[in-house]
PDB file of N, CA and C in Angstrom:
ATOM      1  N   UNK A   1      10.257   4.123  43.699  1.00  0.00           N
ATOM      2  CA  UNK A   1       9.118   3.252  43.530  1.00  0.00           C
ATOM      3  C   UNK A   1       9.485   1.799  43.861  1.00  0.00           C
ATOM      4  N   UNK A   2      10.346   1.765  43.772  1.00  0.00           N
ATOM      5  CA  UNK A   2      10.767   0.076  43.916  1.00  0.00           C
ATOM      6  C   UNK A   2      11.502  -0.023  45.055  1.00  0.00           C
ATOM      7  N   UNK A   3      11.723   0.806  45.713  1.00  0.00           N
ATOM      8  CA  UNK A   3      12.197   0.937  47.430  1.00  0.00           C
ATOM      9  C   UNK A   3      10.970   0.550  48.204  1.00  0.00           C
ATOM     10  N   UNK A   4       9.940   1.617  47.694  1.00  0.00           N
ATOM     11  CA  UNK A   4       8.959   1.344  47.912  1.00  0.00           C
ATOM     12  C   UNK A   4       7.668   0.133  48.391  1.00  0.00           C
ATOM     13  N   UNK A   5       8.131  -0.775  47.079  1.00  0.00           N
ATOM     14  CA  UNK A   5       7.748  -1.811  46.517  1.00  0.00           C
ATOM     15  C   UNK A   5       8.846  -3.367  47.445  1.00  0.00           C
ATOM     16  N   UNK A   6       9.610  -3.084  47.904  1.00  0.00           N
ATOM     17  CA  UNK A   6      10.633  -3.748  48.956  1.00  0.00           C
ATOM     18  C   UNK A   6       9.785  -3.488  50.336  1.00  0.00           C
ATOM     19  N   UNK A   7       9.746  -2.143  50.232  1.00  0.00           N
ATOM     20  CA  UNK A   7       9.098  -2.274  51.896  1.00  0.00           C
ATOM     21  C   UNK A   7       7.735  -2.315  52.380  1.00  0.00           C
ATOM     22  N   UNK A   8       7.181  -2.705  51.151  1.00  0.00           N
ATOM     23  CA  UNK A   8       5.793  -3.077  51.315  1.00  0.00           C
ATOM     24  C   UNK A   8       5.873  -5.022  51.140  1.00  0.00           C
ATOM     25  N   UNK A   9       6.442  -4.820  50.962  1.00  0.00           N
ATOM     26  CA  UNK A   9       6.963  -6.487  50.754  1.00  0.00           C
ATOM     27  C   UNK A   9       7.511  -7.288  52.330  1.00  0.00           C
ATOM     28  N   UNK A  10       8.383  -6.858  52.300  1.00  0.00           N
ATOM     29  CA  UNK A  10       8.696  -6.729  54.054  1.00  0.00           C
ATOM     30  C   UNK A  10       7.906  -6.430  54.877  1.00  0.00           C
ATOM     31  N   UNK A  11       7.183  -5.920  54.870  1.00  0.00           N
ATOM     32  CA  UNK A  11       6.049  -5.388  56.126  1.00  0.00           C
ATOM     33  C   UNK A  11       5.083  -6.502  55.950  1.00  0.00           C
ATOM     34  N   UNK A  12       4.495  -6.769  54.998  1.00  0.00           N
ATOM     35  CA  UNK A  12       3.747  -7.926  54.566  1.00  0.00           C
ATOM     36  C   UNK A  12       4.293  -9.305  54.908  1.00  0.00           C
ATOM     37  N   UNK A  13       5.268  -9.607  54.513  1.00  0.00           N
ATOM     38  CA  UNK A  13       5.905 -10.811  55.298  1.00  0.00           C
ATOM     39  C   UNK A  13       5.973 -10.847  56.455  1.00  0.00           C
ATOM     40  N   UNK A  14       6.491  -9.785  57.424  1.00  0.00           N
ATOM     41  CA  UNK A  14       7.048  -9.719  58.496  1.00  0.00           C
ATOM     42  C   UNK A  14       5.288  -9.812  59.369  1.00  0.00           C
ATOM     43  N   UNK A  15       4.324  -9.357  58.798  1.00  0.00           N
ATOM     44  CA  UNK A  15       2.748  -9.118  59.124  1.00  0.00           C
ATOM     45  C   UNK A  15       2.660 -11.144  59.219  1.00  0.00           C
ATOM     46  N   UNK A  16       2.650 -11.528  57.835  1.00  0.00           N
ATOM     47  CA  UNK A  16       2.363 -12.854  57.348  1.00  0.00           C
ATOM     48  C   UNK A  16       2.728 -13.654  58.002  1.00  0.00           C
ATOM     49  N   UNK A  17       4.554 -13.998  58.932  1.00  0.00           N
ATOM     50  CA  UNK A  17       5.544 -14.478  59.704  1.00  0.00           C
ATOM     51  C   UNK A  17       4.440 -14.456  61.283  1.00  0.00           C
ATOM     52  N   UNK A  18       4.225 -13.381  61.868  1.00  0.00           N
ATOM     53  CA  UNK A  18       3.949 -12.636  62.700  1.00  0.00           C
ATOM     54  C   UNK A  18       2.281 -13.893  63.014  1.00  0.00           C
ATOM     55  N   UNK A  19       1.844 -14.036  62.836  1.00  0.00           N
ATOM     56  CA  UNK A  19       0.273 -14.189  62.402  1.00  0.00           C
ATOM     57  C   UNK A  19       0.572 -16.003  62.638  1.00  0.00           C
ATOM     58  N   UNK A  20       1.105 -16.682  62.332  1.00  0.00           N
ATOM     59  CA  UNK A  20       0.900 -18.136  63.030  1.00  0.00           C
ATOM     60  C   UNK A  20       2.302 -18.308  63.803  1.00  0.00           C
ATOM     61  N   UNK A  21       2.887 -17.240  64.007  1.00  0.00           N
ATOM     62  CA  UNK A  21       4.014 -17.631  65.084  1.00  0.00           C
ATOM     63  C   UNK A  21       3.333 -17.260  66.580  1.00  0.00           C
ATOM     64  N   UNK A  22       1.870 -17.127  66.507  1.00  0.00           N
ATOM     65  CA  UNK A  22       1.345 -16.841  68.439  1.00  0.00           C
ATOM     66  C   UNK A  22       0.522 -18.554  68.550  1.00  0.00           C
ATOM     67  N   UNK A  23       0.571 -18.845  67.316  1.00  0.00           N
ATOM     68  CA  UNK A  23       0.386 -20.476  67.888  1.00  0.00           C
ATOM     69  C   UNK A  23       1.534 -21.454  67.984  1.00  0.00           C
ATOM     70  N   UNK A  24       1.237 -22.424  69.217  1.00  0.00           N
ATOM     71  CA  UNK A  24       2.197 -23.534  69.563  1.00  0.00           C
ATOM     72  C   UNK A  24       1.717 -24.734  68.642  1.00  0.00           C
ATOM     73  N   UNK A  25       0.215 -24.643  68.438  1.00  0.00           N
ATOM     74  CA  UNK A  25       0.018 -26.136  68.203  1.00  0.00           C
ATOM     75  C   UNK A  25      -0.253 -25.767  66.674  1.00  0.00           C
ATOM     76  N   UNK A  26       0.245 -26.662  65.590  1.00  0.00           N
ATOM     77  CA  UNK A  26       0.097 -26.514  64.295  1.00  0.00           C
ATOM     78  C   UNK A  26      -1.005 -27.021  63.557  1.00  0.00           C
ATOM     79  N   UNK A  27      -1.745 -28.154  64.356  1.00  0.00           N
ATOM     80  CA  UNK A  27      -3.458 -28.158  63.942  1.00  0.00           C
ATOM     81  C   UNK A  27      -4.297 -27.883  64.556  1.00  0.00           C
ATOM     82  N   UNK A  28      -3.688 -26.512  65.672  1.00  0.00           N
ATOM     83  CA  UNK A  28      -4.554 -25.783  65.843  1.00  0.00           C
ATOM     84  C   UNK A  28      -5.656 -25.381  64.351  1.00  0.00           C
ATOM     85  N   UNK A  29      -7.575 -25.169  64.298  1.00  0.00           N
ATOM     86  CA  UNK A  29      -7.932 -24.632  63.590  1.00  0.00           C
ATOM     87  C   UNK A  29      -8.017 -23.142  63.740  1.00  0.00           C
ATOM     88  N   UNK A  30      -8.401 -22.189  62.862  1.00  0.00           N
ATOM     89  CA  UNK A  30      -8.456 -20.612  63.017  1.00  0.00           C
ATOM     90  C   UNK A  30      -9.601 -20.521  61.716  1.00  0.00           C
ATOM     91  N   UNK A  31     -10.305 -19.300  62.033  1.00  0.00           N
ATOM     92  CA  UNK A  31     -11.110 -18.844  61.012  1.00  0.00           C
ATOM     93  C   UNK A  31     -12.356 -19.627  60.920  1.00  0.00           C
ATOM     94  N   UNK A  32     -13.036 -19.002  60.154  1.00  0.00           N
ATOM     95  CA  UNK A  32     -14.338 -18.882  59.576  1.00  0.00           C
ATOM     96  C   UNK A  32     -14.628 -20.899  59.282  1.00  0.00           C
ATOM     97  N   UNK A  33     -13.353 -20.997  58.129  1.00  0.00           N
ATOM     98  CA  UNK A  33     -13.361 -22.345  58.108  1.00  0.00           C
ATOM     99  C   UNK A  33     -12.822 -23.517  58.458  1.00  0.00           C
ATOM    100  N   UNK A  34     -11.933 -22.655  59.611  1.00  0.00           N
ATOM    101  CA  UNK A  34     -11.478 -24.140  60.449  1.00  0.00           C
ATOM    102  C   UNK A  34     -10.198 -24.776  59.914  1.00  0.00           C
ATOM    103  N   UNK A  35      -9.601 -23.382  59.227  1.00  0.00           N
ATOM    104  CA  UNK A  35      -8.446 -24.208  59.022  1.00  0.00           C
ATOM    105  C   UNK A  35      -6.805 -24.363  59.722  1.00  0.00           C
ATOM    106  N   UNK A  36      -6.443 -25.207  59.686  1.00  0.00           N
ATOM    107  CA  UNK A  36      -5.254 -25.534  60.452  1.00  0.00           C
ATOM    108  C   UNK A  36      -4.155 -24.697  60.094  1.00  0.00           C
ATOM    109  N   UNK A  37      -3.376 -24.534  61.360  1.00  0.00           N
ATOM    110  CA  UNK A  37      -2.130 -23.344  60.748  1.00  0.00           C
ATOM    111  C   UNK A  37      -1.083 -23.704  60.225  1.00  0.00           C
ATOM    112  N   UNK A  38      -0.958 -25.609  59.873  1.00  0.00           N
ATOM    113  CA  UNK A  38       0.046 -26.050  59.212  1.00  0.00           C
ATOM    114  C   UNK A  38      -0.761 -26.054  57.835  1.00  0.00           C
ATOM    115  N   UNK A  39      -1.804 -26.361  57.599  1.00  0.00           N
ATOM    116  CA  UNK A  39      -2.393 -26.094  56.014  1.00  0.00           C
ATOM    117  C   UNK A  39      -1.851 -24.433  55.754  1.00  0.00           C
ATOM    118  N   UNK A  40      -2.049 -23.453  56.525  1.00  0.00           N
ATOM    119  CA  UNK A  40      -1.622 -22.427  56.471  1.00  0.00           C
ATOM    120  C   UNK A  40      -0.641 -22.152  55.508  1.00  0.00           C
ATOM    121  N   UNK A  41       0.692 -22.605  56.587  1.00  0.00           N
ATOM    122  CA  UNK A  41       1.789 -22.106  56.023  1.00  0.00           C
ATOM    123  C   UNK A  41       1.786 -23.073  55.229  1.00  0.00           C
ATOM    124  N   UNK A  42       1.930 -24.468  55.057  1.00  0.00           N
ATOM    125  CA  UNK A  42       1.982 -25.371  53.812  1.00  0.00           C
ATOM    126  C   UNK A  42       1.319 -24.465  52.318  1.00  0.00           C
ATOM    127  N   UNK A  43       0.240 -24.368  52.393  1.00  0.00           N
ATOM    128  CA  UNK A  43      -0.589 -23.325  51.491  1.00  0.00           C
ATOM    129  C   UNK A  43       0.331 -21.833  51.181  1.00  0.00           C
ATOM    130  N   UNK A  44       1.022 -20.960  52.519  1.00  0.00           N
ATOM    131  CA  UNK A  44       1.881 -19.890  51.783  1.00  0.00           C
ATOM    132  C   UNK A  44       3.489 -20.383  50.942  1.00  0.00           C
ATOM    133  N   UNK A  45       3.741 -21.846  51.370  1.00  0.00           N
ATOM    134  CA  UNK A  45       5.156 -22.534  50.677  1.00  0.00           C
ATOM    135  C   UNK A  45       4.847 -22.711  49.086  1.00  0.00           C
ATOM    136  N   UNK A  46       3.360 -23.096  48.593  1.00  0.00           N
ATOM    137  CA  UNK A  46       2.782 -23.608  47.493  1.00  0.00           C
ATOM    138  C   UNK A  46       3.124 -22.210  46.581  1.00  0.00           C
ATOM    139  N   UNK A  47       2.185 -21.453  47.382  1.00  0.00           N
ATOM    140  CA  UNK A  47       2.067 -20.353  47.008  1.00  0.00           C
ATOM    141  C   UNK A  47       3.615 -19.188  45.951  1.00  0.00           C
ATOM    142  N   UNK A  48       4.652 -19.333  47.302  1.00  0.00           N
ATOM    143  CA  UNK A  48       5.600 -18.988  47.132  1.00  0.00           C
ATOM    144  C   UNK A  48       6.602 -19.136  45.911  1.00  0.00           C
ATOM    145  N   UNK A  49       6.657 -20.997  45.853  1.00  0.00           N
ATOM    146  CA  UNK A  49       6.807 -21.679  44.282  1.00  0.00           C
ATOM    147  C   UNK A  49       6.644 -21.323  43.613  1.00  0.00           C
ATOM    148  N   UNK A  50       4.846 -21.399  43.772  1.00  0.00           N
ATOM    149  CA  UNK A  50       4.502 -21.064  42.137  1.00  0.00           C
ATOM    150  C   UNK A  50       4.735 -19.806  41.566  1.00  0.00           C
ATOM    151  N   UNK A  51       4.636 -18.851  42.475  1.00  0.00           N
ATOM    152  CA  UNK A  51       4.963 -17.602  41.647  1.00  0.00           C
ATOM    153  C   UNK A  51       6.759 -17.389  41.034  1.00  0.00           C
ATOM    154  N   UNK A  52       7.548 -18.389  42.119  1.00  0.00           N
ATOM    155  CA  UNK A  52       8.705 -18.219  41.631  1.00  0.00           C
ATOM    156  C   UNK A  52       8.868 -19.017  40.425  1.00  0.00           C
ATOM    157  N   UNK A  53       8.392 -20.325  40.337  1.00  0.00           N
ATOM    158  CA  UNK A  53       7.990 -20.643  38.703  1.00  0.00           C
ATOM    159  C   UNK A  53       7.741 -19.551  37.549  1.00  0.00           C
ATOM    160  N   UNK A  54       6.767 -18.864  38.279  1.00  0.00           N
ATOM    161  CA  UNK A  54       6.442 -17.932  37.404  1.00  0.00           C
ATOM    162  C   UNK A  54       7.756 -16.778  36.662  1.00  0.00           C
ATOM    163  N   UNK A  55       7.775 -16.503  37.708  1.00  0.00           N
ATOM    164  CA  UNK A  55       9.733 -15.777  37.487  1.00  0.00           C
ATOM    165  C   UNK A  55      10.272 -16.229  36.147  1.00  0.00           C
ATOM    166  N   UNK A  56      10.737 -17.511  36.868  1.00  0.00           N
ATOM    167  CA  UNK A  56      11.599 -18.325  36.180  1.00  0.00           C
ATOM    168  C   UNK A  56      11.236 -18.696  34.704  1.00  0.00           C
ATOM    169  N   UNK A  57       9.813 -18.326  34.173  1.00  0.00           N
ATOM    170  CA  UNK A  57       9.043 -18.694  32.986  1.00  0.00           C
ATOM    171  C   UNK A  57       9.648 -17.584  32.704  1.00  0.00           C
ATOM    172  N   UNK A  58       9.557 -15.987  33.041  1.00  0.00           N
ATOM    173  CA  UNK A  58       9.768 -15.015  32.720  1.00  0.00           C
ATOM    174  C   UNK A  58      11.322 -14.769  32.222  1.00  0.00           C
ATOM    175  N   UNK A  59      11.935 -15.384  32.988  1.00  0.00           N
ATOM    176  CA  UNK A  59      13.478 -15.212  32.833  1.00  0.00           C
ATOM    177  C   UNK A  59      13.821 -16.082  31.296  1.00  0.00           C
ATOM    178  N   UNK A  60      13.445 -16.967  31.320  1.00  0.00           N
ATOM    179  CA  UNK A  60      13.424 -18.078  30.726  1.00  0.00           C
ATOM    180  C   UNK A  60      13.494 -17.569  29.080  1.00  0.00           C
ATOM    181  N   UNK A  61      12.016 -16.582  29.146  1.00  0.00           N
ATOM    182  CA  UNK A  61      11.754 -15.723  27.937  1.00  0.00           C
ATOM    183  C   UNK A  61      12.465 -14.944  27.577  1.00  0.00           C
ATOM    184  N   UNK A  62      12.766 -14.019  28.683  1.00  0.00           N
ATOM    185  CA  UNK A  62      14.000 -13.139  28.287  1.00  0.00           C
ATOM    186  C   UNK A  62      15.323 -13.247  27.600  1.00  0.00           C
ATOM    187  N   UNK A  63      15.918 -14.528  28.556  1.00  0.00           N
ATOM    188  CA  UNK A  63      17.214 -14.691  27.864  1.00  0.00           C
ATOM    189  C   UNK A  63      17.763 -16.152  27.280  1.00  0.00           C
ATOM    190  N   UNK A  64      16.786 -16.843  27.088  1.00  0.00           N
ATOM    191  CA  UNK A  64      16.726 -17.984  26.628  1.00  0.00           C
ATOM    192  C   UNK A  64      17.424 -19.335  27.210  1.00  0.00           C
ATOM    193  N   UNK A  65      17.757 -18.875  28.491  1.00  0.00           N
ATOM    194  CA  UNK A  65      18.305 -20.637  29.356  1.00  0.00           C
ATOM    195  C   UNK A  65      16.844 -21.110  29.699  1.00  0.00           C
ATOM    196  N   UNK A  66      17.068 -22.544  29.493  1.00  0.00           N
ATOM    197  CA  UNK A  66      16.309 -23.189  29.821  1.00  0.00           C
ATOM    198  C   UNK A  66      17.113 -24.267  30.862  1.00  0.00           C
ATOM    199  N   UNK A  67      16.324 -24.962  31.873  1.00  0.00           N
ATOM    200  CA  UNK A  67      17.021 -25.927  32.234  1.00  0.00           C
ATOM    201  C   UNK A  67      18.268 -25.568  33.545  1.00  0.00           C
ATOM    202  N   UNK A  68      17.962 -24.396  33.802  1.00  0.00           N
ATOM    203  CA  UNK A  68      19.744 -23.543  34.498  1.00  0.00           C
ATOM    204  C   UNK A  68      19.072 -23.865  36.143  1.00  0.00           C
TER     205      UNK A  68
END
């Protein structure tokens, strides 16, 4: 299940990677609302953080470092 859960992860990135690497220009707009493919990836970096914040809240709970 968690092999699993890796290579659905990977395929998704590698999908995600894939998807503003056929543009050259980075304010190029795309979509419905016109948005730029550096808001893009700026927006998947945000993204990325916060959930690793999230982690790190989790870890945090578990074994009590704070601050590491």
């Amino acid at each position: 299940m968690v092999d699993a859960a890796y290579a659905d992860l990977e395929r998704e990135q590698a999908e995600t990677d894939a998807a503003p690497a056929k543009f050259t220009d980075l304010g190029e707009r795309v979509g419905r609302d016109g948005i730029a493919i550096r808001e893009l990836m700026v927006h998947r970096i945000d993204e990325y953080a916060r959930h690793s914040g999230h982690a790190d809240l989790l870890r945090e709970r578990i074994d009590g470092r704070v601050g590491q």
